[in-house]
N, C-alpha and C. Protein backbone atom coordinates (compact mmCIF):
# COMPACT_ATOMS: atom_id res chain seq x y z
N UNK A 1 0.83 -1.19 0.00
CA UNK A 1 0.00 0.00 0.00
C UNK A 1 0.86 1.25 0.00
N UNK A 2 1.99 1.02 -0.57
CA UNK A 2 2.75 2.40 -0.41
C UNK A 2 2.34 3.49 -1.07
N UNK A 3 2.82 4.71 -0.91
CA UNK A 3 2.18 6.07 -1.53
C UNK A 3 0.89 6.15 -1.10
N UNK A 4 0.21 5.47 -0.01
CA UNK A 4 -1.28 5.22 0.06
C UNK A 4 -1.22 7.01 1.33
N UNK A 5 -0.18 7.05 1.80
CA UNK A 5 0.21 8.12 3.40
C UNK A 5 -0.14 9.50 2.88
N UNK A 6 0.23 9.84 1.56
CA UNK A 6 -0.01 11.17 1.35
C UNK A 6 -1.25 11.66 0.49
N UNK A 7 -1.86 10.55 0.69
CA UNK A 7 -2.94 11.27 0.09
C UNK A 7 -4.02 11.10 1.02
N UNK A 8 -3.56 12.76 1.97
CA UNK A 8 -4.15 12.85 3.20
C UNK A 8 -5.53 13.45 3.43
N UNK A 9 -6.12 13.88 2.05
CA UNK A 9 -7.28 15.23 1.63
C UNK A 9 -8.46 13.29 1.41
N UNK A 10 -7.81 12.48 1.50
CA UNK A 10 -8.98 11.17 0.70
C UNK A 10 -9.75 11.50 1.75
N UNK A 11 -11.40 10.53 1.08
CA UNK A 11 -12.69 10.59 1.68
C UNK A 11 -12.80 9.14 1.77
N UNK A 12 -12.68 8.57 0.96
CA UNK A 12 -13.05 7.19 0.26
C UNK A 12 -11.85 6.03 0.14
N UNK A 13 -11.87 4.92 0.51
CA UNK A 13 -10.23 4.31 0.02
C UNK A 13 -11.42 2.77 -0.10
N UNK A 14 -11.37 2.57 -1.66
CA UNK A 14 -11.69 0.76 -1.97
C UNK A 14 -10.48 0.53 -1.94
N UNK A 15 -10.17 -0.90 -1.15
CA UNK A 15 -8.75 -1.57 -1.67
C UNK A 15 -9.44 -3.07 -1.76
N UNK A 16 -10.26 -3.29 -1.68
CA UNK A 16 -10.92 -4.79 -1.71
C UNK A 16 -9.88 -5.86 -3.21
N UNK A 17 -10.17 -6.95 -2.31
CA UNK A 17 -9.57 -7.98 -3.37
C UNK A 17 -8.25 -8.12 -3.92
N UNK A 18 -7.32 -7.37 -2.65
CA UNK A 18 -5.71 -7.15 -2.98
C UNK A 18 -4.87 -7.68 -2.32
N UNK A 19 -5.34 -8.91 -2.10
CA UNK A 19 -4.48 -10.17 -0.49
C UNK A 19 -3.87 -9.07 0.17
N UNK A 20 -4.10 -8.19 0.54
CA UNK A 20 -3.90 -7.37 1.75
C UNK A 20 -3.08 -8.68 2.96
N UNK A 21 -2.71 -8.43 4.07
CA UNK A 21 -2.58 -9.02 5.04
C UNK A 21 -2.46 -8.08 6.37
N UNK A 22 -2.25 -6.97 6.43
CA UNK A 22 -2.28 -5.95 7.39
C UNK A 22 -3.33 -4.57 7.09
N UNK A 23 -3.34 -4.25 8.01
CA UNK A 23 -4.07 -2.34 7.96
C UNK A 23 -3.00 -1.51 8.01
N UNK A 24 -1.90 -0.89 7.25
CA UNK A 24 -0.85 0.01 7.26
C UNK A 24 -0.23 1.19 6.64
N UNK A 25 0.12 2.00 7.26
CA UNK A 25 0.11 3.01 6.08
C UNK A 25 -0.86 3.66 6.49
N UNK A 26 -2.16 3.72 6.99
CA UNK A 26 -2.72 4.68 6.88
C UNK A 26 -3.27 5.61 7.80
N UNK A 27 -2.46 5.80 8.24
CA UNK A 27 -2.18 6.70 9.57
C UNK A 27 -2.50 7.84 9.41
N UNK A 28 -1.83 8.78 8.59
CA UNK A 28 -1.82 9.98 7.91
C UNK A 28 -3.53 10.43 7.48
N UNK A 29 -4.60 9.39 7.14
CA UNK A 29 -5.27 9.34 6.27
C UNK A 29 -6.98 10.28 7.31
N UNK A 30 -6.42 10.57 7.80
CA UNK A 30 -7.11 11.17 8.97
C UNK A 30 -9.11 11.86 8.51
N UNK A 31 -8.92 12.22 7.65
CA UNK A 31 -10.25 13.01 6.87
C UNK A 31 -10.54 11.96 6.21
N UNK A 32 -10.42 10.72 6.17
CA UNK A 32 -11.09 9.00 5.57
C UNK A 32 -12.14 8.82 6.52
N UNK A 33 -13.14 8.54 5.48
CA UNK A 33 -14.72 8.49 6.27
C UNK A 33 -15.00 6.94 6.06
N UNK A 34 -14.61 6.58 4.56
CA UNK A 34 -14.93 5.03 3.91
C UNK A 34 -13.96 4.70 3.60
N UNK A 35 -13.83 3.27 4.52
CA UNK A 35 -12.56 2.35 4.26
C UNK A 35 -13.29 0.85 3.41
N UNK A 36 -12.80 -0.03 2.74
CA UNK A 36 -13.34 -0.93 2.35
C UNK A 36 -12.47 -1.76 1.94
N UNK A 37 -12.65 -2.96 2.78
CA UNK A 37 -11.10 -3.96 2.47
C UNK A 37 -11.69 -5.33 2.47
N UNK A 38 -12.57 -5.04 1.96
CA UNK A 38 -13.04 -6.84 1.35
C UNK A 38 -12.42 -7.27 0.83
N UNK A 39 -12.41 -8.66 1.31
CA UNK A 39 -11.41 -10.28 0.18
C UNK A 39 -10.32 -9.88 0.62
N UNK A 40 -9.63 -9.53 1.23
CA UNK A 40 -8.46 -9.60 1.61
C UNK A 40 -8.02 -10.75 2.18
N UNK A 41 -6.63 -10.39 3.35
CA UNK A 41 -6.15 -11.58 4.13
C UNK A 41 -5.36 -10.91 5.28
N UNK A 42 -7.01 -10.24 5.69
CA UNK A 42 -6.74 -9.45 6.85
C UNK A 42 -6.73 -10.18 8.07
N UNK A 43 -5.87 -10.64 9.40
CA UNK A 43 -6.29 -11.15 9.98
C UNK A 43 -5.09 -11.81 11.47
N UNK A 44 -5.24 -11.69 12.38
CA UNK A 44 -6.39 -12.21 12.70
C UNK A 44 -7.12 -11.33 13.51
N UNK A 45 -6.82 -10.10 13.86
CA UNK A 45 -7.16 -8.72 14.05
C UNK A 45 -7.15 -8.03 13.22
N UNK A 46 -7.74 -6.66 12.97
CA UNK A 46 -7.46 -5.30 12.31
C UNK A 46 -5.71 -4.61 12.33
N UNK A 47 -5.59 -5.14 13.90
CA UNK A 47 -4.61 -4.28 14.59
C UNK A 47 -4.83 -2.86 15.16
N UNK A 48 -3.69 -2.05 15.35
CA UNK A 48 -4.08 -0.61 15.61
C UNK A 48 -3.43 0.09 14.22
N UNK A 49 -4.12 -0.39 12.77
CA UNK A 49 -4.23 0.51 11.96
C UNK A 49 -5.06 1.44 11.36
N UNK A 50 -6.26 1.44 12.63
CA UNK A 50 -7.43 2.59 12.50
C UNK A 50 -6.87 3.44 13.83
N UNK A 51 -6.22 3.34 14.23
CA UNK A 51 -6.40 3.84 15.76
C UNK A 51 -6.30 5.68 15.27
N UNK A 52 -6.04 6.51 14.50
CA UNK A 52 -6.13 7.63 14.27
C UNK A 52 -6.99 8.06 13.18
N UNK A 53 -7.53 6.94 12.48
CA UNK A 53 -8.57 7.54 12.16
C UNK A 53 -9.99 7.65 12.75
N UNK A 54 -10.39 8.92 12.95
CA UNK A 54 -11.08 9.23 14.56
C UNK A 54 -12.77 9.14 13.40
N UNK A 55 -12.63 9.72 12.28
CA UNK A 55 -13.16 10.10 11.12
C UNK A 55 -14.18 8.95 10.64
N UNK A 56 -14.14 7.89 10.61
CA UNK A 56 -14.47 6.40 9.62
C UNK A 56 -15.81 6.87 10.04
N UNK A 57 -17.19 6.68 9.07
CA UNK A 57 -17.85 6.44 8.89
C UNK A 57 -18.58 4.97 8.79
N UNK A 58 -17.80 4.22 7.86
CA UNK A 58 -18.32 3.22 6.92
C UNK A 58 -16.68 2.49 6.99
N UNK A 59 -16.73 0.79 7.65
CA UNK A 59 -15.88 0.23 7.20
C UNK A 59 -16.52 -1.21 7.15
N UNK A 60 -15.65 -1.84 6.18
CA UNK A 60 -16.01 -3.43 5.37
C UNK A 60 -14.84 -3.64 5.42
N UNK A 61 -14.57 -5.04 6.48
CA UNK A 61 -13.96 -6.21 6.41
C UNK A 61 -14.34 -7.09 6.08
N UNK A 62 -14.90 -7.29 5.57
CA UNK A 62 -15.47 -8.49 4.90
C UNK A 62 -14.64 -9.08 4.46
N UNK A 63 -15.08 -10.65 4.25
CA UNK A 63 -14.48 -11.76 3.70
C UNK A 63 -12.75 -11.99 4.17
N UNK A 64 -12.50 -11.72 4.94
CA UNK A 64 -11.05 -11.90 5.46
C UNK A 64 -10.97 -12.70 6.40
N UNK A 65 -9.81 -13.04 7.12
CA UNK A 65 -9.08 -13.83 8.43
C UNK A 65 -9.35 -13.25 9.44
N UNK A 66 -10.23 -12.21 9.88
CA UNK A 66 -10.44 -11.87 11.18
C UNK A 66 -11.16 -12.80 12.21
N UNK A 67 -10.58 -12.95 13.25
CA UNK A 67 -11.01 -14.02 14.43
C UNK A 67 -11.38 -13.26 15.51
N UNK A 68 -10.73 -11.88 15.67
CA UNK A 68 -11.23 -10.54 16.48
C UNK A 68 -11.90 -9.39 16.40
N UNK A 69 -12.55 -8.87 17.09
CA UNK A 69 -13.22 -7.45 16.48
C UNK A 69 -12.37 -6.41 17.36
N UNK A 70 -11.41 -6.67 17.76
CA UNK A 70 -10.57 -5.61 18.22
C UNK A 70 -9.72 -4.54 17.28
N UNK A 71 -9.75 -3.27 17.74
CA UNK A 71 -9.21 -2.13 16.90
C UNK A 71 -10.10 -0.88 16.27
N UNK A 72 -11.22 -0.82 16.78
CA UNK A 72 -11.97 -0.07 16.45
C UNK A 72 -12.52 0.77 17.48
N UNK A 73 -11.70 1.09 18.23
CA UNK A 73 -12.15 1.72 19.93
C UNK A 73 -12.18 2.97 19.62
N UNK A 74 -11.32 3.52 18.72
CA UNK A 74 -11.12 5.16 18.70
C UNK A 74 -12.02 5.35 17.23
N UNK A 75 -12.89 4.67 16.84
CA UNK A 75 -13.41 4.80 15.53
C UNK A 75 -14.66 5.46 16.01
N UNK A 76 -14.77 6.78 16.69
CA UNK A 76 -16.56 6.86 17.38
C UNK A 76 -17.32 7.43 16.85
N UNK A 77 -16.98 7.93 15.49
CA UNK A 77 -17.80 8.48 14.59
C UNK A 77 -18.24 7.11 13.37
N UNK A 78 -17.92 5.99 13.58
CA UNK A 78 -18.15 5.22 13.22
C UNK A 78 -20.24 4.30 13.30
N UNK A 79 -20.54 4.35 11.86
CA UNK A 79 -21.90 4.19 11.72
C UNK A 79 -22.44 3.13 11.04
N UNK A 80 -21.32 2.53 10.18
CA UNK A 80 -21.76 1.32 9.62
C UNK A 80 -20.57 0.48 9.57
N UNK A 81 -20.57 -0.84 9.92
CA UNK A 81 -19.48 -1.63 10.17
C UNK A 81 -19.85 -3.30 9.60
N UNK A 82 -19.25 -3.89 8.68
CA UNK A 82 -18.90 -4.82 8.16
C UNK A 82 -18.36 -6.10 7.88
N UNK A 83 -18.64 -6.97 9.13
CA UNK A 83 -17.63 -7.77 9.50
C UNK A 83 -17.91 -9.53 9.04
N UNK A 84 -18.78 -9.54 7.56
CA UNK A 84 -19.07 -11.24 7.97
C UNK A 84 -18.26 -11.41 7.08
N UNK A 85 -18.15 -12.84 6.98
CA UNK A 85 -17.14 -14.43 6.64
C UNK A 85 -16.22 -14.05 6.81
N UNK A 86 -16.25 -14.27 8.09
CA UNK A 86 -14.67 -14.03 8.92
C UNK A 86 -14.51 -14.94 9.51
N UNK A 87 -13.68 -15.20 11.21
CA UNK A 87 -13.77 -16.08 11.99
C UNK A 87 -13.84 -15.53 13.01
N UNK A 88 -14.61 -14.61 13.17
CA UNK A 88 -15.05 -13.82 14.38
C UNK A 88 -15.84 -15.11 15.40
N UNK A 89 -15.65 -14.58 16.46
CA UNK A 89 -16.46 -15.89 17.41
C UNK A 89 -17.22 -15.15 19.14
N UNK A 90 -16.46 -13.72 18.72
CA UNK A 90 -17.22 -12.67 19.85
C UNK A 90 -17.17 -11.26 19.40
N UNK A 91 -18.39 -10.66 19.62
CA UNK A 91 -18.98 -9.20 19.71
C UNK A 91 -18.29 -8.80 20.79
N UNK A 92 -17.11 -7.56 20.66
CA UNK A 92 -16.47 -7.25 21.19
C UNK A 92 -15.70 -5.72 20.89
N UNK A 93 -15.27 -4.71 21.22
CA UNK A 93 -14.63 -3.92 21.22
C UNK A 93 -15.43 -2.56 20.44
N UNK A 94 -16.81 -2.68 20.96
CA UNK A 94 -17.15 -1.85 20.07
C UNK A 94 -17.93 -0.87 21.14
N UNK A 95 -17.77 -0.59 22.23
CA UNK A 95 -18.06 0.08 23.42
C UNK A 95 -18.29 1.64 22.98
N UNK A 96 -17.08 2.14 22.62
CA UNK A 96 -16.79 3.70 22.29
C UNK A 96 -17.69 3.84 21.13
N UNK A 97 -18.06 2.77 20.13
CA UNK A 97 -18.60 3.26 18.94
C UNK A 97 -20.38 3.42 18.86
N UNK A 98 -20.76 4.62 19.92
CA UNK A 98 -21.87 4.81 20.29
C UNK A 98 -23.08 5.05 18.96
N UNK A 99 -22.45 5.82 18.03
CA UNK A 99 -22.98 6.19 17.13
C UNK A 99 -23.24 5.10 16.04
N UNK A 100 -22.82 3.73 16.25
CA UNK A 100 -23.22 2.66 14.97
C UNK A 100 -24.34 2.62 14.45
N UNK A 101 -25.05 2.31 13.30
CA UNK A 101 -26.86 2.16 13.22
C UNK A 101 -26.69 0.76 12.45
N UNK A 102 -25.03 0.16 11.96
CA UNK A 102 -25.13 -1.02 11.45
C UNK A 102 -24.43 -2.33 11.74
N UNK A 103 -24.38 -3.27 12.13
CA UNK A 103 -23.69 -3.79 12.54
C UNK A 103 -24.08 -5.31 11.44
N UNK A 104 -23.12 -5.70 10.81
CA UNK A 104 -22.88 -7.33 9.96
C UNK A 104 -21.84 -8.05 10.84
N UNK A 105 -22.14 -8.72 11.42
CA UNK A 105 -21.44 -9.92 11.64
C UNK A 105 -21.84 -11.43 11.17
N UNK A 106 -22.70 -11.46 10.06
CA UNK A 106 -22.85 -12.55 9.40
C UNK A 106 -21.88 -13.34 9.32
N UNK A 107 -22.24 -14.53 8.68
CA UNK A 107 -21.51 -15.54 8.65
C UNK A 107 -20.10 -15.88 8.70
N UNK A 108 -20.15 -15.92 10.72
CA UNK A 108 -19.38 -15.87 11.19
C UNK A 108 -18.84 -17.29 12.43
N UNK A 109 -18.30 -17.02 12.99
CA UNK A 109 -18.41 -18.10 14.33
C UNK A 109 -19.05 -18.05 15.46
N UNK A 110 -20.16 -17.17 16.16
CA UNK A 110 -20.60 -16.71 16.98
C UNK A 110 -21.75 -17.52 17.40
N UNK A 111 -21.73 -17.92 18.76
CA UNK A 111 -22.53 -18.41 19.83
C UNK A 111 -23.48 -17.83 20.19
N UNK A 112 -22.89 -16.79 20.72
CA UNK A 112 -23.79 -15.97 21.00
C UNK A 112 -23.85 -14.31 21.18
N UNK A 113 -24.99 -13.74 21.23
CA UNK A 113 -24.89 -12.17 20.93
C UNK A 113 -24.35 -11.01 22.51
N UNK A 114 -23.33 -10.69 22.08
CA UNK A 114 -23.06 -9.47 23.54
C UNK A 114 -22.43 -9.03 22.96
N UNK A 115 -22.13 -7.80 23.73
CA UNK A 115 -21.32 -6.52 23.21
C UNK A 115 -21.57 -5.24 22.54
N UNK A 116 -23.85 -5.33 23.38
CA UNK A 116 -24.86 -4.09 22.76
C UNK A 116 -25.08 -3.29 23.52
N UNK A 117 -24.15 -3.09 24.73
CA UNK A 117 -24.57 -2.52 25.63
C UNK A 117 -24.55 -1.43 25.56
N UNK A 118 -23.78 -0.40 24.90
CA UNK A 118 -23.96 0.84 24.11
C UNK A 118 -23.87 1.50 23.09
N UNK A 119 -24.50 0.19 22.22
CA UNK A 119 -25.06 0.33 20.64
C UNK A 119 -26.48 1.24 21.05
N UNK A 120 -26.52 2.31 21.19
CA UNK A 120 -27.81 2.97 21.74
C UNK A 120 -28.36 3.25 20.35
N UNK A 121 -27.68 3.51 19.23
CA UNK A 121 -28.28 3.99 17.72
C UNK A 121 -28.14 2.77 16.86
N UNK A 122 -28.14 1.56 17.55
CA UNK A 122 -28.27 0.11 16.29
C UNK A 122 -29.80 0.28 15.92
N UNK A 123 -29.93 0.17 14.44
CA UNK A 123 -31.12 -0.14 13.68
C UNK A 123 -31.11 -1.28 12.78
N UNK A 124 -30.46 -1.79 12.27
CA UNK A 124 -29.64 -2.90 11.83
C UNK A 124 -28.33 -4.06 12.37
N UNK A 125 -29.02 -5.03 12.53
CA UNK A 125 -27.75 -6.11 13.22
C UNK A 125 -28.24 -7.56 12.14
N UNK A 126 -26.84 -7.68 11.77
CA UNK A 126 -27.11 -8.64 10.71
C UNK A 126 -26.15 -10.08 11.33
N UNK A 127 -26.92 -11.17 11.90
CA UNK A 127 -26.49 -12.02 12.70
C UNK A 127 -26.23 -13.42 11.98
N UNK A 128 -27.10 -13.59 11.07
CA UNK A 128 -27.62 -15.10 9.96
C UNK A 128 -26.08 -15.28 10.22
N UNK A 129 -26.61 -16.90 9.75
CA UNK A 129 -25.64 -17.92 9.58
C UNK A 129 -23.93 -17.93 10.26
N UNK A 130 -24.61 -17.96 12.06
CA UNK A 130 -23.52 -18.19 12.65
C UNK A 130 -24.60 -19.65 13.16
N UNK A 131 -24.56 -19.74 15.11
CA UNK A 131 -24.68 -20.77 15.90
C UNK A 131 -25.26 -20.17 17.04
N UNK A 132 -26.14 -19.37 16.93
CA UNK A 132 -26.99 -18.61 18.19
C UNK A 132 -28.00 -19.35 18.28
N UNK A 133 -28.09 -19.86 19.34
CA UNK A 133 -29.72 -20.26 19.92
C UNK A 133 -30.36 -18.98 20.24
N UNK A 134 -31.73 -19.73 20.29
CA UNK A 134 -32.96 -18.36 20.59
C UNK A 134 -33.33 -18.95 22.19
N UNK A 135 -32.88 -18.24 22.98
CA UNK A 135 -32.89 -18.13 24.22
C UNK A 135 -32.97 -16.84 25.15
N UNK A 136 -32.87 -17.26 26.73
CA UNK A 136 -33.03 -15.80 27.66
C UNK A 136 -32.01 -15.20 27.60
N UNK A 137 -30.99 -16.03 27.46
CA UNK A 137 -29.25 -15.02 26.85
C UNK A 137 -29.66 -14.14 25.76
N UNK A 138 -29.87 -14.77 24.53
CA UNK A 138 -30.12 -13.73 23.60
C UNK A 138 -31.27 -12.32 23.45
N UNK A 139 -32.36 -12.68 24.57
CA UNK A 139 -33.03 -12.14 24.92
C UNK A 139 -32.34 -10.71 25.57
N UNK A 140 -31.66 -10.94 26.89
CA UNK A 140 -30.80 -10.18 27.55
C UNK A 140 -30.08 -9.53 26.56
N UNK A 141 -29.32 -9.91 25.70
CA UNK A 141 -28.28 -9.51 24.95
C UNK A 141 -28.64 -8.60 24.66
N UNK A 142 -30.58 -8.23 23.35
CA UNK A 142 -30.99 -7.59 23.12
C UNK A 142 -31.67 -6.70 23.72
N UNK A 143 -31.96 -6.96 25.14
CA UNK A 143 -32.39 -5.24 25.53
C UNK A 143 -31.90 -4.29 25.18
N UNK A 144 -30.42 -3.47 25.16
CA UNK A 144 -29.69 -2.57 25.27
C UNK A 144 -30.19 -2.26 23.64
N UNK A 145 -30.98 -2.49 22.61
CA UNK A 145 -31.20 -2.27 21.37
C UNK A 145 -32.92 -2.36 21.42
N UNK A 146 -33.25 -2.79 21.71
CA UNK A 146 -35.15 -2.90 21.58
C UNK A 146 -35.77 -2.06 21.02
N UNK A 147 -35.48 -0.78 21.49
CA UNK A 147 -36.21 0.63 21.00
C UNK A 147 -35.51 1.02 20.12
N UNK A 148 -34.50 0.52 19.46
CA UNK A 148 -33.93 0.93 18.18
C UNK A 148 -33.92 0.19 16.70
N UNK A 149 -34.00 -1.57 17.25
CA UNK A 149 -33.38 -2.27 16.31
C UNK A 149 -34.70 -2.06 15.23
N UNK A 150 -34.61 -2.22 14.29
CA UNK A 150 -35.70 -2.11 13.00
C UNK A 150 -35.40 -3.15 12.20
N UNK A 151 -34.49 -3.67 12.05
CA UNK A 151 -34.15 -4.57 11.06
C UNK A 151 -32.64 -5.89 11.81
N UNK A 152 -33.36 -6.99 11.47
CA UNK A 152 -32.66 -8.19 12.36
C UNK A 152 -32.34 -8.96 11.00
N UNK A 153 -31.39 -9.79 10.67
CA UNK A 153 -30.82 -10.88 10.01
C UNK A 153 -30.57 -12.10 11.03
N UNK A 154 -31.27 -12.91 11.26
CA UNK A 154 -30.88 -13.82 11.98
C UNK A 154 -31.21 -15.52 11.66
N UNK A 155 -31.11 -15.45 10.15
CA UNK A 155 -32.04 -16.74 9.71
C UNK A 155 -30.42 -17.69 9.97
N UNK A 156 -31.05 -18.90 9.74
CA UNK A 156 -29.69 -20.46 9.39
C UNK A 156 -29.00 -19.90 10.72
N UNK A 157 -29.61 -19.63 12.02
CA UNK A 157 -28.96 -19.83 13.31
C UNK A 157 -29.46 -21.22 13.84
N UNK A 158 -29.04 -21.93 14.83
CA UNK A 158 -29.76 -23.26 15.57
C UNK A 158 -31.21 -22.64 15.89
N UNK A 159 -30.92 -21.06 16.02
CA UNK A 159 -32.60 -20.58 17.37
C UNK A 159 -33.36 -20.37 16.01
N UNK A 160 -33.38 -20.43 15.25
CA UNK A 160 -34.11 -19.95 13.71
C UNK A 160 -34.97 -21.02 12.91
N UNK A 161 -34.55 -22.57 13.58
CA UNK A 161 -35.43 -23.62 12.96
C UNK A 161 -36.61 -23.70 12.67
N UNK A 162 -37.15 -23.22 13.62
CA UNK A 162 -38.79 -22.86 13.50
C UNK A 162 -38.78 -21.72 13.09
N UNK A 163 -39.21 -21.31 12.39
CA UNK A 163 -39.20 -20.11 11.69
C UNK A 163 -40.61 -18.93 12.05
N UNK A 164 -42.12 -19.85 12.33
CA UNK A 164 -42.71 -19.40 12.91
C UNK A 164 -42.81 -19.09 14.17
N UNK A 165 -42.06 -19.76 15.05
CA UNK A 165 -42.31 -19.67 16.86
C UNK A 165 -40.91 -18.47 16.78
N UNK A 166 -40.10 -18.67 16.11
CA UNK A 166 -38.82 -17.60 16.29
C UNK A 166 -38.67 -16.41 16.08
N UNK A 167 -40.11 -16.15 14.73
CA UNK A 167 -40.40 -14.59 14.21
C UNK A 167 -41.33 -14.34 15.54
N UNK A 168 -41.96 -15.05 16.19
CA UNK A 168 -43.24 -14.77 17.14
C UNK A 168 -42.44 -13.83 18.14
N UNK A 169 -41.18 -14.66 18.48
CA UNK A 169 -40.44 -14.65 19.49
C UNK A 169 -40.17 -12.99 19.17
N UNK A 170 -39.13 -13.14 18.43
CA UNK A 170 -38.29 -11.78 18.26
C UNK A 170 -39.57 -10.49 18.05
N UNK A 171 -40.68 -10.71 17.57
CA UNK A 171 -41.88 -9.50 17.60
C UNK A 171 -41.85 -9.19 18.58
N UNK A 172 -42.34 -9.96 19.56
CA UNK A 172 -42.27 -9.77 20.99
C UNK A 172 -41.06 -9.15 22.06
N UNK A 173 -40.19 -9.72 21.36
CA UNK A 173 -38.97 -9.04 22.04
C UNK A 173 -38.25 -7.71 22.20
N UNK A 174 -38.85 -7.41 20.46
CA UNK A 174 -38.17 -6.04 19.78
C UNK A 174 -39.23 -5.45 19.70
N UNK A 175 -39.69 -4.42 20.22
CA UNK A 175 -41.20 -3.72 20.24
C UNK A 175 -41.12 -2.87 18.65
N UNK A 176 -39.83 -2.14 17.88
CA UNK A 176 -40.14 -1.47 17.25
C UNK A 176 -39.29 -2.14 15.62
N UNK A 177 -38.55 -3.73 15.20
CA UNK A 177 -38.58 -4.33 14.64
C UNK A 177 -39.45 -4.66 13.28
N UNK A 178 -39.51 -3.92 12.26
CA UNK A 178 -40.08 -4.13 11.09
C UNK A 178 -39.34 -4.84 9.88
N UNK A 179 -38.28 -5.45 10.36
CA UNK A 179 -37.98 -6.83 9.11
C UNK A 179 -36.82 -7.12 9.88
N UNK A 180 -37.49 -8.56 9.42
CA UNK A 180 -36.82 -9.75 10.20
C UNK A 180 -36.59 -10.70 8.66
N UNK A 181 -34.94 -10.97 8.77
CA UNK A 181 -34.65 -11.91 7.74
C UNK A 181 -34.65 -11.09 6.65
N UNK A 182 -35.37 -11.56 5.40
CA UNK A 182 -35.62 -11.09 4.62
C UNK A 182 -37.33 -10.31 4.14
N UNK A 183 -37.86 -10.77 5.43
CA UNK A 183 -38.93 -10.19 5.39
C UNK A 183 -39.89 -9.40 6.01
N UNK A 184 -40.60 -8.81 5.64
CA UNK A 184 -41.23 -7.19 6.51
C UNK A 184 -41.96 -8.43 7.59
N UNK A 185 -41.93 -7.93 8.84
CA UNK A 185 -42.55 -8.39 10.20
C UNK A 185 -44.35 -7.88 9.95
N UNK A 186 -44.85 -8.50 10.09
CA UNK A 186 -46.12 -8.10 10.22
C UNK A 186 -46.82 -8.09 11.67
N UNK A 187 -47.19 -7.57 12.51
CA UNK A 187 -47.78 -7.30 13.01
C UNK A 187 -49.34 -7.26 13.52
């Protein structure tokens, strides 16, 4: 990624699909709102190669070697975040990033859901095709989002088999929830 440092005025940086293996270099890049590093061979952290950009808006890891969600602590202007087919296996490090409204951790390794405790602006959490049961854990998990979440992905989990007792479930759970999966919640 060399020569990537001085071009410090960027808004936008695609680097997707460039066997990447680190976040580097972009330190300098400070006024970067959209990062996007899909298909890479990022992993098994981010590292601390966001740690100064205070700026990020919008980042996609997607499709890489990540096994951690660590490195995104100082990202708090951060609003949409990107993280499935990875090897993520915990919701984690995302405390400071108050302002999120998106969260993908699709198809991933995950048991189970924590780490919403001050997602106060989640409207979107995209969960499908990890290993979450539908239980009082996941229940708990989701308070700290109820009055926000609008939109859930949570199909091809173990808790998702029934498809009717599980949409019943989550209506009930999420008072203000209008699509679930791929489809509008009815009410």
């Amino acid at each position: 990624m060399s020569g990537i440092a001085e071009l410090t005025s960027l808004k936008t940086l695609e680097l997707g699909s460039n066997r990447i293996k680190a976040i580097e270099e972009l330190e300098k890049l400070v006024n970067l709102n959209e990062l996007w590093l899909g298909r890479n061979r990022i992993g098994p952290t981010i590292g601390g190669g966001l740690a100064t950009l205070t700026n990020l808006r919008k980042v996609s890891v997607q499709s890489n070697r990540l096994e951690y969600m660590v490195g995104f602590e100082n990202c708090t202007a951060l609003e949409e975040l990107y993280l499935s087919h990875n090897g993520i296996s915990k919701i984690e490090g995302l405390g400071p990033c108050t302002k999120l409204t998106v969260l993908d951790v699709s198809n991933n390794r995950l048991t189970k859901i924590e780490g919403l405790d001050t997602l106060v602006a989640l409207t979107d959490l995209w969960v499908n095709n990890n290993q979450i049961e539908l239980d009082e854990d996941l229940e708990s998990a989701l308070q700290p989002v109820k009055s926000t979440l609008d939109t859930l992905y949570f199909e091809h989990n173990p808790g998702a088999k029934e498809k009717e007792a599980y949409r019943a479930t989550m209506a009930s759970w999420l008072p203000v929830l209008t699509q679930l999966d791929a489809d509008p919640l009815c009410r």
